[in-house]
N, C-alpha and C. Protein backbone atom coordinates (compact mmCIF):
# COMPACT_ATOMS: atom_id res chain seq x y z
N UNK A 1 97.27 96.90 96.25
CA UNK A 1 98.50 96.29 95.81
C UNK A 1 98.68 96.51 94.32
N UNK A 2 99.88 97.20 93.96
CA UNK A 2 99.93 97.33 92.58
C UNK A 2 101.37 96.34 91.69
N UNK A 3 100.76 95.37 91.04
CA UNK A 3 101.50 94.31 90.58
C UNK A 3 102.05 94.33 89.00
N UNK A 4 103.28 94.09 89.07
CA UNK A 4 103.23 93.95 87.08
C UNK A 4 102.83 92.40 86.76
N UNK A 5 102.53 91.79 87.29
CA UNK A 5 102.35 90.49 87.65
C UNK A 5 100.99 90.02 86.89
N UNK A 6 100.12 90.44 88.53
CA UNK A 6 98.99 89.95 88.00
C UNK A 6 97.81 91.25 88.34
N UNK A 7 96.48 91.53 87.57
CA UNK A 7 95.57 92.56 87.43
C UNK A 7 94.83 91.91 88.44
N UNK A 8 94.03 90.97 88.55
CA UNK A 8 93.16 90.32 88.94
C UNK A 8 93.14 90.13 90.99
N UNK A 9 92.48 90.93 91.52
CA UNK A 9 92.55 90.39 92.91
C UNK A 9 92.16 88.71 93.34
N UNK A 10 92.82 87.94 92.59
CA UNK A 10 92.48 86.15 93.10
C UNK A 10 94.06 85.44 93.45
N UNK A 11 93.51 84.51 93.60
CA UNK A 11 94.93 83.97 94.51
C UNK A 11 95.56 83.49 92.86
N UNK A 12 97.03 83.33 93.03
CA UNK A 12 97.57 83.33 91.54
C UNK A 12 97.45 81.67 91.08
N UNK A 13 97.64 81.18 92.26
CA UNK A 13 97.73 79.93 92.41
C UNK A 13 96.35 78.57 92.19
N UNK A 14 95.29 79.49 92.75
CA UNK A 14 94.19 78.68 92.62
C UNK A 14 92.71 79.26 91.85
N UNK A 15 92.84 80.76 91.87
CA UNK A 15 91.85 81.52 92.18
C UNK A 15 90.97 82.11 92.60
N UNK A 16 91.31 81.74 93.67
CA UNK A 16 89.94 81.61 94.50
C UNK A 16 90.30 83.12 94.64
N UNK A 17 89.31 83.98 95.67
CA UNK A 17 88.68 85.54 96.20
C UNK A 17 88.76 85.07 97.51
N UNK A 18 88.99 84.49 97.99
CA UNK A 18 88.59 84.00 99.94
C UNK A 18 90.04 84.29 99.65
N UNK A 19 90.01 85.08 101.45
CA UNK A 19 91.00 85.16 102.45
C UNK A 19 92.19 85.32 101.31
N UNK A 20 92.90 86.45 100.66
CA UNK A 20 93.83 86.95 99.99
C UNK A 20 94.75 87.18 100.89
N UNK A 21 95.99 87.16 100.83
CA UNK A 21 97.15 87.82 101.14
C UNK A 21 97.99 88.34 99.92
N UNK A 22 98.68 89.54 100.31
CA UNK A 22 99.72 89.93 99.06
C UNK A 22 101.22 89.51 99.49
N UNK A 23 101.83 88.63 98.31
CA UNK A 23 102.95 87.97 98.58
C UNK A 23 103.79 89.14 97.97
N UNK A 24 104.74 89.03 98.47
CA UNK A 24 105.94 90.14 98.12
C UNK A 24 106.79 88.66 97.61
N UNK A 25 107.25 88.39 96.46
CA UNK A 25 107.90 87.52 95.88
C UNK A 25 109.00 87.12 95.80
N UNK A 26 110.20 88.60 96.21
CA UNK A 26 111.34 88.54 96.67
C UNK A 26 111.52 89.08 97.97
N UNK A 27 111.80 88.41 98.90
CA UNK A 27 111.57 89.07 100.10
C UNK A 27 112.83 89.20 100.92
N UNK A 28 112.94 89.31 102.22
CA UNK A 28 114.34 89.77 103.28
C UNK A 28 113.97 91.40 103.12
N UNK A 29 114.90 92.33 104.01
CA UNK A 29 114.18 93.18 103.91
C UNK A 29 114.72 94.41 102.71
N UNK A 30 115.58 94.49 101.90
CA UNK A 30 115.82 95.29 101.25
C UNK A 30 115.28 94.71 99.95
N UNK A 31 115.03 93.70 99.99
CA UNK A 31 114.41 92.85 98.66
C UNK A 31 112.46 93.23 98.62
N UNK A 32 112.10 93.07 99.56
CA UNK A 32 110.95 93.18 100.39
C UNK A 32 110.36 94.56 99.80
N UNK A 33 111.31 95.54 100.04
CA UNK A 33 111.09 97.05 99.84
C UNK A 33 111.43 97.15 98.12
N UNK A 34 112.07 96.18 97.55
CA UNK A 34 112.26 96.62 96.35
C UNK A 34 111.43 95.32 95.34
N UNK A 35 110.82 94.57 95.89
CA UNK A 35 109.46 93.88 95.52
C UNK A 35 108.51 94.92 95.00
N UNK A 36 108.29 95.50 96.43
CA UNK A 36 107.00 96.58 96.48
C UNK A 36 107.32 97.57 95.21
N UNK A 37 108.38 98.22 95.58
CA UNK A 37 108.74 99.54 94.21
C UNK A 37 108.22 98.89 92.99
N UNK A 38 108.88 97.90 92.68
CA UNK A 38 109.22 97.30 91.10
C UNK A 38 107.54 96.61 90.64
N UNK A 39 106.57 96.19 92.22
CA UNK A 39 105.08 95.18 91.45
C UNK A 39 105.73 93.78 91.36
N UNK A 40 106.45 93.13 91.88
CA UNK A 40 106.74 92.08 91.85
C UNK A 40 105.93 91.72 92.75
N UNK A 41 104.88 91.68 93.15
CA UNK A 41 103.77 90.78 94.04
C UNK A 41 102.86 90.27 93.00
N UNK A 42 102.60 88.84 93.96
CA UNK A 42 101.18 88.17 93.64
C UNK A 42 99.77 88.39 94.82
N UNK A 43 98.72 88.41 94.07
CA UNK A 43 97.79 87.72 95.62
C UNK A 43 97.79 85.97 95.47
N UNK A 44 98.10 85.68 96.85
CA UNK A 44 97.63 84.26 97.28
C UNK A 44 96.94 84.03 98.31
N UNK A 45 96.02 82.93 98.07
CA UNK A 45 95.24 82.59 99.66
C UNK A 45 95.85 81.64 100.82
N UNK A 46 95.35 81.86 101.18
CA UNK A 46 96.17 81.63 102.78
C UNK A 46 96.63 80.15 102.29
N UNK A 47 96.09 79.19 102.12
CA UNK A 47 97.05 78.10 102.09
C UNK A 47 98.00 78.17 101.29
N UNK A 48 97.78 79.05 100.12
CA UNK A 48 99.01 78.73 98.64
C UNK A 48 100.10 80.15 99.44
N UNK A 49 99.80 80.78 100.53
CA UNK A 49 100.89 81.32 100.89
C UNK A 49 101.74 81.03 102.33
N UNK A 50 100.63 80.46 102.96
CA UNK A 50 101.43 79.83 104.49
C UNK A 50 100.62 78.85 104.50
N UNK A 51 100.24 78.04 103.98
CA UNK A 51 99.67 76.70 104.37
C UNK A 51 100.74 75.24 104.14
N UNK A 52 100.45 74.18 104.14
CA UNK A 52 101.34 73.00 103.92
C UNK A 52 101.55 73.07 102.39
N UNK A 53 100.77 73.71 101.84
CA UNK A 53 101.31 73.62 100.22
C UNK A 53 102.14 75.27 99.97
N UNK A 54 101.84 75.86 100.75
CA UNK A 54 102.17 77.76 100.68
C UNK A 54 103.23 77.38 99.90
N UNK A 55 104.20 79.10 99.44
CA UNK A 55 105.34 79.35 98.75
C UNK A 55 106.30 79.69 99.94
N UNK A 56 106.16 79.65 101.06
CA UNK A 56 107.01 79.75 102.20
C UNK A 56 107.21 77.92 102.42
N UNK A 57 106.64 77.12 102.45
CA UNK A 57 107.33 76.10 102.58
C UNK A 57 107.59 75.01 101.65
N UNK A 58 107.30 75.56 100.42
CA UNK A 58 107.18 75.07 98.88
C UNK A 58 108.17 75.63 97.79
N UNK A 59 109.65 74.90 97.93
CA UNK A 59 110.93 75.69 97.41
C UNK A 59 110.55 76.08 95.91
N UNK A 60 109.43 74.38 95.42
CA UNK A 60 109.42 74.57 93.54
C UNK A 60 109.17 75.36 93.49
N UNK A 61 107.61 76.04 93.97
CA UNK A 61 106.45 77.02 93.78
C UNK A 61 107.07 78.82 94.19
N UNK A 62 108.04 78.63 95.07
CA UNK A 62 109.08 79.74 95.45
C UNK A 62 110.08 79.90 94.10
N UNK A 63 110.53 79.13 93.64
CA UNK A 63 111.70 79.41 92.86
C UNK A 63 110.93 79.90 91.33
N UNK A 64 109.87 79.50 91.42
CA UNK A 64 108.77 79.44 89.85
C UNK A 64 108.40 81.04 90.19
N UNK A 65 107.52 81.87 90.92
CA UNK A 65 107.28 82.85 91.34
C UNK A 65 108.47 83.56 91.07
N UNK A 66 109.80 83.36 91.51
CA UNK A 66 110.60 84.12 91.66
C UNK A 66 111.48 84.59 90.09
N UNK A 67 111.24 83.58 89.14
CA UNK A 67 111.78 82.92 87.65
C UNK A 67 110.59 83.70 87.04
N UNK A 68 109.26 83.97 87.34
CA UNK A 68 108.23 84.45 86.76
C UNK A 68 108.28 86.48 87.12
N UNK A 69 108.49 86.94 88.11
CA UNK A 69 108.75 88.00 88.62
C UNK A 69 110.29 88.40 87.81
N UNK A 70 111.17 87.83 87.74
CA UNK A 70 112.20 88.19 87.21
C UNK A 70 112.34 88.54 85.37
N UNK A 71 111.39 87.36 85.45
CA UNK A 71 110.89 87.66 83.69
C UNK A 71 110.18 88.92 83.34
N UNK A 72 109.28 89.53 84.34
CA UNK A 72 108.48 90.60 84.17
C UNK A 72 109.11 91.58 84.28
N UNK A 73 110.05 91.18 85.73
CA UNK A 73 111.06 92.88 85.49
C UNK A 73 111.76 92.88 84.57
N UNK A 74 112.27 92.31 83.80
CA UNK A 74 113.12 92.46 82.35
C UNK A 74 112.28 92.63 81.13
N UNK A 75 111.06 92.34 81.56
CA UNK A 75 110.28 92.83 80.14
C UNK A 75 110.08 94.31 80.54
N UNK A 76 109.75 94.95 81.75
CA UNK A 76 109.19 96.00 82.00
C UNK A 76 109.93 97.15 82.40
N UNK A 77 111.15 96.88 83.32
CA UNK A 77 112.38 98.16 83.41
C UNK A 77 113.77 97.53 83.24
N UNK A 78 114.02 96.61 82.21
CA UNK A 78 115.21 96.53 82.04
C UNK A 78 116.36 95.10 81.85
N UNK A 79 117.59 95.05 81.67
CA UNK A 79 118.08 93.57 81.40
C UNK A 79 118.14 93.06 82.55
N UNK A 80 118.85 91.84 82.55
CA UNK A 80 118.97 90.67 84.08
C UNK A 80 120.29 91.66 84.78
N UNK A 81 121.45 92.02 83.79
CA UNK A 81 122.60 92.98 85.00
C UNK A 81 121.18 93.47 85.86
N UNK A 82 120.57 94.46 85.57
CA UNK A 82 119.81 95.74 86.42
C UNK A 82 118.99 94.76 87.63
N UNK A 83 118.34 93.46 87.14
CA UNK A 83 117.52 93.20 88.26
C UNK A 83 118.45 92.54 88.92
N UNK A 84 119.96 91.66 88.81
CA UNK A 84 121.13 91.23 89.72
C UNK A 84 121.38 92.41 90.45
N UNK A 85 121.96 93.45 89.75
CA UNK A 85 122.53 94.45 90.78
C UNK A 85 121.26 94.82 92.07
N UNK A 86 119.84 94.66 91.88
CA UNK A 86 119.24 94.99 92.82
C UNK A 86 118.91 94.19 93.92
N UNK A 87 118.65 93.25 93.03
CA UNK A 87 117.76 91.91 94.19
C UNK A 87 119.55 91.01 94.11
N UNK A 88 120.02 91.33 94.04
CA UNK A 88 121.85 90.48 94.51
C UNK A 88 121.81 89.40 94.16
N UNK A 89 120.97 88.36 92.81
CA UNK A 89 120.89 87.28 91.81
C UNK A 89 119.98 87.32 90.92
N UNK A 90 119.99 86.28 90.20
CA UNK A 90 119.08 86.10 89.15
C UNK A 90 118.82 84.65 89.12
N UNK A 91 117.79 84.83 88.97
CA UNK A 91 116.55 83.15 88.97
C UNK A 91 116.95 82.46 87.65
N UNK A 92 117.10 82.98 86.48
CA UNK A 92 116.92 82.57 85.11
C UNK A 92 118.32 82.21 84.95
């Protein structure tokens, strides 16, 4: 998984190394595919990504990820127009 995010294979959320998943941060499926291009992923472990606390059923922890990813793509390819016109809003 290659992230502008984060270097570190640990969950972003807790740290831990057990049971990783790679979160695609903006997701649906044209968002999904343009997550991947851009490194907008985190790793999280299974609970901080589908558990009762996960970012699938955790709007704050979803909208923070998504406000944090959006910040990176504007430091790294460009202003907020470029990441609206792609991902069809802006978090910030």
């Amino acid at each position: 998984m290659e992230s502008i995010i984060q270097k570190e294979k640990q969950c972003y959320a807790c740290g831990t190394t057990y049971n990783l998943h790679d979160h695609h941060i903006i997701f649906g499926t044209a968002n999904r595919r343009n997550s991947e291009r851009f490194g907008l992923k985190v790793w999280l472990c299974q609970e901080h990504h589908t558990g009762s606390t996960g970012v699938h059923l955790n709007r704050d922890f979803d909208l923070y990820l998504k406000k944090l990813a959006q910040e990176h793509f504007e430091a790294e390819f460009g202003a907020r127009n470029e990441f609206r016109s792609i991902f069809g809003k802006s978090y910030l």
